[in-house]
Protein backbone atom coordinates (compact mmCIF):
# COMPACT_ATOMS: atom_id res chain seq x y z
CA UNK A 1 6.21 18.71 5.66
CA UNK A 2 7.36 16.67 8.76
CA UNK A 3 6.68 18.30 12.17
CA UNK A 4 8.62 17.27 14.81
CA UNK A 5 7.36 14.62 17.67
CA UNK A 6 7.96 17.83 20.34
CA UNK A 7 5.50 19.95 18.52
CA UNK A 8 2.75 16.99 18.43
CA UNK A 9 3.45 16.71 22.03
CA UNK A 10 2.43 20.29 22.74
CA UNK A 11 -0.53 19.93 20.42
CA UNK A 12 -1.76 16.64 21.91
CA UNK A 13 -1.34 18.09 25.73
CA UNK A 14 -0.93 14.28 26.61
CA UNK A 15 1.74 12.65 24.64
CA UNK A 16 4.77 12.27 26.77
CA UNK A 17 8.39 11.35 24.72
CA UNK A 18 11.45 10.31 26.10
CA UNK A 19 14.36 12.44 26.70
CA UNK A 20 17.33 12.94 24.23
CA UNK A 21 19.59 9.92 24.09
CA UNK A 22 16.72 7.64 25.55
CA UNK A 23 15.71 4.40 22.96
CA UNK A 24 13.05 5.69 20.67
CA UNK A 25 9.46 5.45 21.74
CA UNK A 26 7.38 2.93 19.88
CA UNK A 27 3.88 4.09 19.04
CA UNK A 28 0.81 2.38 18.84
CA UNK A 29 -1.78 2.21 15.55
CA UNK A 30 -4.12 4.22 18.01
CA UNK A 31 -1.78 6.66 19.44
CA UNK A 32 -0.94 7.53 15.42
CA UNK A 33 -4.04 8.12 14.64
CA UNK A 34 -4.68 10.26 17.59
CA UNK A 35 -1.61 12.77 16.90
CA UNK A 36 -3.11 13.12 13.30
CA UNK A 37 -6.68 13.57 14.78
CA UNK A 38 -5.32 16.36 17.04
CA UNK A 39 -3.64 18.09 14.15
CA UNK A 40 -6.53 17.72 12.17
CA UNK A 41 -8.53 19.73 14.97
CA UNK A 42 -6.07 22.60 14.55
CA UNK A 43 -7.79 23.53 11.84
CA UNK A 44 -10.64 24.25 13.09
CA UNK A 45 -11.99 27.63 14.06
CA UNK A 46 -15.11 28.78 15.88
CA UNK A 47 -18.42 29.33 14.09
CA UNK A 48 -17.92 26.98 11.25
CA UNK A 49 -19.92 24.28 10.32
CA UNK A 50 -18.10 20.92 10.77
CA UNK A 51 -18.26 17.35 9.02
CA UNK A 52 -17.76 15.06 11.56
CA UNK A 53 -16.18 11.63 10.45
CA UNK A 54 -17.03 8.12 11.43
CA UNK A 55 -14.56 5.23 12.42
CA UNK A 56 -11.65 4.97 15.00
CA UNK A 57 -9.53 7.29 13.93
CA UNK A 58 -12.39 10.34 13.35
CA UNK A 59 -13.59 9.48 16.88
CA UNK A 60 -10.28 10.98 18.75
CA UNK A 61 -10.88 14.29 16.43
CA UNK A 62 -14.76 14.43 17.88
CA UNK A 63 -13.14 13.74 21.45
CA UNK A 64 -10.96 16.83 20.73
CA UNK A 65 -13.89 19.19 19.74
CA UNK A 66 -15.68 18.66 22.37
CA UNK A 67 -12.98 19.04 25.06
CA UNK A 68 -11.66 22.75 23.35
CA UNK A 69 -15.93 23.17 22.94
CA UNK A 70 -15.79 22.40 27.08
CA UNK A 71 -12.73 24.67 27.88
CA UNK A 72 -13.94 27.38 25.79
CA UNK A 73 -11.21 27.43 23.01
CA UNK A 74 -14.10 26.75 20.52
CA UNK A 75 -17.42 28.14 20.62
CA UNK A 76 -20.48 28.28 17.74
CA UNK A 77 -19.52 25.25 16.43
CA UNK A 78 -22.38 23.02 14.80
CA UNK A 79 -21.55 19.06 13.81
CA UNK A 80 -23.08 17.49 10.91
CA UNK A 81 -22.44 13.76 11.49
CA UNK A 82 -21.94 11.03 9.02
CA UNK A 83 -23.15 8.07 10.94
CA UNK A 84 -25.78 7.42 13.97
CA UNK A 85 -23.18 6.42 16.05
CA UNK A 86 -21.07 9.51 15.83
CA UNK A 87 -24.45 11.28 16.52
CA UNK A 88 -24.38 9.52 19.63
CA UNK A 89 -20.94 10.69 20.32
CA UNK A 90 -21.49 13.77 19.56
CA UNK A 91 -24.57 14.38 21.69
CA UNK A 92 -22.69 13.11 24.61
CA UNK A 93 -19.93 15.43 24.14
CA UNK A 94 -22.38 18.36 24.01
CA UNK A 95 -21.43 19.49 20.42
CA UNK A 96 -24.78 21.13 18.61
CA UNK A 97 -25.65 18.99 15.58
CA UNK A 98 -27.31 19.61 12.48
CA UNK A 99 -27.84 18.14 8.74
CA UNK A 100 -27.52 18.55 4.97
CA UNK A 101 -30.60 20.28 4.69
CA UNK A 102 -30.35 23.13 6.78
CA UNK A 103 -26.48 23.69 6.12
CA UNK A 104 -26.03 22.58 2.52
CA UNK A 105 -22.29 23.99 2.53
CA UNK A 106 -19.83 23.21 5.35
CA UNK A 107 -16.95 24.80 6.32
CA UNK A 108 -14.89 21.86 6.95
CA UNK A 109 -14.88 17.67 7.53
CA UNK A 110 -12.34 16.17 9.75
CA UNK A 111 -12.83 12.16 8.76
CA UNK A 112 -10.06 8.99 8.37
CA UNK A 113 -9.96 6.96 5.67
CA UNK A 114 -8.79 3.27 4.76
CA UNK A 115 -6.92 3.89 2.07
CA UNK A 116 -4.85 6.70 0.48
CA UNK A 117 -3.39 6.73 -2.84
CA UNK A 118 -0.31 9.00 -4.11
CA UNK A 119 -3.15 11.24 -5.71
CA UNK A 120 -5.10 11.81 -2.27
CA UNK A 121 -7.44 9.73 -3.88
CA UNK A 122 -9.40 7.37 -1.01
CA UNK A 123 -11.16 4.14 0.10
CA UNK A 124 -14.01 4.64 2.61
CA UNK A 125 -16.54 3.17 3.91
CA UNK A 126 -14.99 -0.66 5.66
CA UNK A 127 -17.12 1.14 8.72
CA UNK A 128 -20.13 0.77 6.79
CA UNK A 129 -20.58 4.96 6.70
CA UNK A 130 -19.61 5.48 3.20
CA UNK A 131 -22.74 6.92 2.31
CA UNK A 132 -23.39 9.66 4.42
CA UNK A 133 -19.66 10.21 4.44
CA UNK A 134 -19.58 10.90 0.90
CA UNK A 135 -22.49 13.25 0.85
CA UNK A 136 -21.09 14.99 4.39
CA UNK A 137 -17.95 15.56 2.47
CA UNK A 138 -18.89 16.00 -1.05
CA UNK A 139 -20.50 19.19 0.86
CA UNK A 140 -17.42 20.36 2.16
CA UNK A 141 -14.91 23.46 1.00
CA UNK A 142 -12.61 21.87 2.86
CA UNK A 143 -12.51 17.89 3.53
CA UNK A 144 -9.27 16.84 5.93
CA UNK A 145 -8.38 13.36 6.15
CA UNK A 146 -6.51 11.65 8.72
CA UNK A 147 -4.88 8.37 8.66
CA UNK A 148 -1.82 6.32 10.01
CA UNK A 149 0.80 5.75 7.82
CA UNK A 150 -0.08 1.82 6.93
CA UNK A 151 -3.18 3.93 5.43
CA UNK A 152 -0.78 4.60 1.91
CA UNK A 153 -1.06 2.38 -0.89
CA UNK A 154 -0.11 2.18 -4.08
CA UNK A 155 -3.45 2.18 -5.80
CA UNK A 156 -6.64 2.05 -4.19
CA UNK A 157 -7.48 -1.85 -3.53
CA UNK A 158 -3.40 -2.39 -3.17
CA UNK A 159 -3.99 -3.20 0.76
CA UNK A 160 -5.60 -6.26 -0.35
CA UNK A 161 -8.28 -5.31 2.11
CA UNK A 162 -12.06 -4.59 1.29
CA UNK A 163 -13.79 -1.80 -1.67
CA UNK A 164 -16.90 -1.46 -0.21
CA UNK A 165 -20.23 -0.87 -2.30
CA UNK A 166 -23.66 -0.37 -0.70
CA UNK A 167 -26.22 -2.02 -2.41
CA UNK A 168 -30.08 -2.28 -1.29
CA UNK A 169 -30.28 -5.76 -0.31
CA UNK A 170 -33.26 -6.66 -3.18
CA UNK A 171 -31.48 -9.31 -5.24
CA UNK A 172 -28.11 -8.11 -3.49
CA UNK A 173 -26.78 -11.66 -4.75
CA UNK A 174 -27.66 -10.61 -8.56
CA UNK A 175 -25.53 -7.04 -7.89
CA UNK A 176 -22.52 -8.91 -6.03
CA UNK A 177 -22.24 -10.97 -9.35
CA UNK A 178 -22.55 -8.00 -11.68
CA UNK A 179 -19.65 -6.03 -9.34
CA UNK A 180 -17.54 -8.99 -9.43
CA UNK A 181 -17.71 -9.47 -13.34
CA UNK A 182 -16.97 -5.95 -13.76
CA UNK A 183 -13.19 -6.10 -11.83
CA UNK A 184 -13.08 -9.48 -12.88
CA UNK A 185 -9.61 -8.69 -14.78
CA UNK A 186 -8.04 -7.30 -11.29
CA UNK A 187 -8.94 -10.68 -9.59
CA UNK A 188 -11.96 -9.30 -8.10
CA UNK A 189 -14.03 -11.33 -5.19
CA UNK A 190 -16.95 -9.71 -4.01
CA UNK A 191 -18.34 -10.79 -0.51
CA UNK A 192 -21.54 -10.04 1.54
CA UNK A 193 -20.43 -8.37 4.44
CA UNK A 194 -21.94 -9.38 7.79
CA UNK A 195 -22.07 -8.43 11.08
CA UNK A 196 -20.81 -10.03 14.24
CA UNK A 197 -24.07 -12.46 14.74
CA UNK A 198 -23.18 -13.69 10.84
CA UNK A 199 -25.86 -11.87 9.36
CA UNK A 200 -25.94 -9.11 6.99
CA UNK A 201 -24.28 -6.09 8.12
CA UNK A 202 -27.21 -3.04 7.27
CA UNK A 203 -25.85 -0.02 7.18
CA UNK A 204 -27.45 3.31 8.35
CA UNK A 205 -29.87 3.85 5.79
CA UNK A 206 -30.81 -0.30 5.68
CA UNK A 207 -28.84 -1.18 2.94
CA UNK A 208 -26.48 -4.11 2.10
CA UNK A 209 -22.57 -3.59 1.55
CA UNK A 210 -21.11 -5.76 -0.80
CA UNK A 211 -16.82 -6.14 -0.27
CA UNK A 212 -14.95 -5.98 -3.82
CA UNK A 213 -11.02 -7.63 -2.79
CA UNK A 214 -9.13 -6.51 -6.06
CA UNK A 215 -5.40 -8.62 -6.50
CA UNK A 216 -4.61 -6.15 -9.50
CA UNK A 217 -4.80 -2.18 -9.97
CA UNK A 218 -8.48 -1.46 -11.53
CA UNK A 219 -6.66 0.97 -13.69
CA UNK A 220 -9.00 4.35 -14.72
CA UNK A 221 -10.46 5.09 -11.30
CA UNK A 222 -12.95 7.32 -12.65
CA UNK A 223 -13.91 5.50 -15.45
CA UNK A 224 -14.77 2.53 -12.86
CA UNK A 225 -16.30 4.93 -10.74
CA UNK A 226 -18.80 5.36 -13.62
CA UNK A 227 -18.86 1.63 -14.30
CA UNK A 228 -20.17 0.65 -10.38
CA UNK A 229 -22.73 3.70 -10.31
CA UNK A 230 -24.67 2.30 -13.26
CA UNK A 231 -24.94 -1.21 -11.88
CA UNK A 232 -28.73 -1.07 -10.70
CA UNK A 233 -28.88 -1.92 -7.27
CA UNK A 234 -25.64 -0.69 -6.20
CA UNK A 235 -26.02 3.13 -4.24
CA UNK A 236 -22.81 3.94 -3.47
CA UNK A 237 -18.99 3.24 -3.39
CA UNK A 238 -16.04 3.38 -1.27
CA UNK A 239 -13.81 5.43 -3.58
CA UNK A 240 -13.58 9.43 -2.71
CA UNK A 241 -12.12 10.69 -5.84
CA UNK A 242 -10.24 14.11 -5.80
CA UNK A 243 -12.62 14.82 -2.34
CA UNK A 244 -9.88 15.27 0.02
CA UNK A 245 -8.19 18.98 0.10
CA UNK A 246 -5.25 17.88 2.46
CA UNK A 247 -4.04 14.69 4.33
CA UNK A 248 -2.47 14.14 7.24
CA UNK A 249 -0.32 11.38 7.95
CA UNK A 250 1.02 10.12 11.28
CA UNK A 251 3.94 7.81 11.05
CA UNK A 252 6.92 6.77 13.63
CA UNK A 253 8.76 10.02 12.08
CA UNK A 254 6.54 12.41 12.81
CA UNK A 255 3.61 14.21 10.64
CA UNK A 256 3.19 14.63 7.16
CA UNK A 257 0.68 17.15 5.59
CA UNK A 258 -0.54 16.57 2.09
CA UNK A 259 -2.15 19.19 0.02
CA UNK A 260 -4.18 18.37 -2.68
């Protein structure tokens, strides 16, 4: 389904193209990810019970709540948040938050992603959110993922960029080694991620994320799903399996929706 630049114009109220016959507009990485943030917002209507992603690309689709929550176009809308720091955001945009425990099912998640496979199948988590993500989304009835078009891979891993896995940092040296053994036969290297002093990155809940960089498809996807969740130590992974319902995809030719 493509939709035409004019139409993500209108729905962006910002985006300003060049006239017929004038050399095609280049777009930036950001500006993609806002036009498929905007559509994502679309979906929403008022009173529902909203996911809110973490990450760049989820942060222009919080932005956009809380302007239609400011004009009036949206009203009774509560947030559940997947990370502090779109808490944070979200306070300072004035949209009412809440958690799991009070609204075990929710109506919709608007989130990006890192990685999307030709099954809608994801990588998460290179924002260090994966956690709460998963269980914000794993809550969901209907999870909508946004992403720029250098988002689609072949298989999940095929960007060559980081699987993340958060581990409790007890012995996270021991767990690295096990995760590493396990993809061993895709090449695997498993790093320590750390933050921008050089020490460990600790996520939200004070845990460790260990980086799996795969060189070959890890083949069964569930079947390794299984395999990392058994490793003691190891809490969660950055593969959503079968989690998102529809994705939208921003490229330089306009929008495409996936439907799961």
């Amino acid at each position: 389904m493509a939709v035409a630049w004019s139409e993500k114009a209108s729905s962006m109220e910002a985006l300003s193209l060049s006239p017929p016959m004038s050399p095609p507009v280049i777009l930036t990485q950001d500006e993609l990810k806002k036009i498929a943030a905007y559509k994502a917002v679309e979906f929403v209507e008022s009173g529902m019970v909203l996911g809110l992603g973490t990450g760049s690309t989820a942060k222009h689709a919080v932005d956009r709540i809380g302007e239609l929550l400011r004009q009036g176009k949206l009203t009774n809308i509560i947030g559940i948040p997947t990370s502090k720091k779109t808490q944070e955001q979200a306070i300072s945009l004035g949209i009412p938050l809440s958690d799991l425990d009070s609204h075990p099912t929710i109506d919709m998640a608007i989130d990006g992603a890192d990685e999307v496979d030709p099954h809608l199948n994801l990588v998460k988590g290179r924002g260090g959110s994966l956690l709460r993500e998963k269980m914000v989304e794993g809550a969901c009835k209907k999870f909508v993922c946004i992403v720029d078009e250098s988002k689609l891979v072949k298989y999940l891993g095929g960007s060559g960029l980081a699987m993340p896995v958060e581990v409790v940092p007890f012995c996270w040296k021991f767990t690295a080694k096990k995760l590493q053994n396990l993809f061993r036969d895709s090449g695997c290297v498993a790093k320590l991620r750390n933050d921008c002093k050089g020490e460990p990155f600790v996520t939200d809940n004070g845990n460790y994320i260990v980086d799996l960089y795969l060189k070959k498809d890890i083949g069964d996807l569930q079947v390794a799903s299984d395999a990392i969740l058994r490793i003691a130590g190891v809490v969660e992974h950055g593969m959503f399996l079968a989690m998102a319902t529809t994705v939208i995809v921003a490229g330089e030719l306009g929008i495409t929706i996936k439907n799961k």
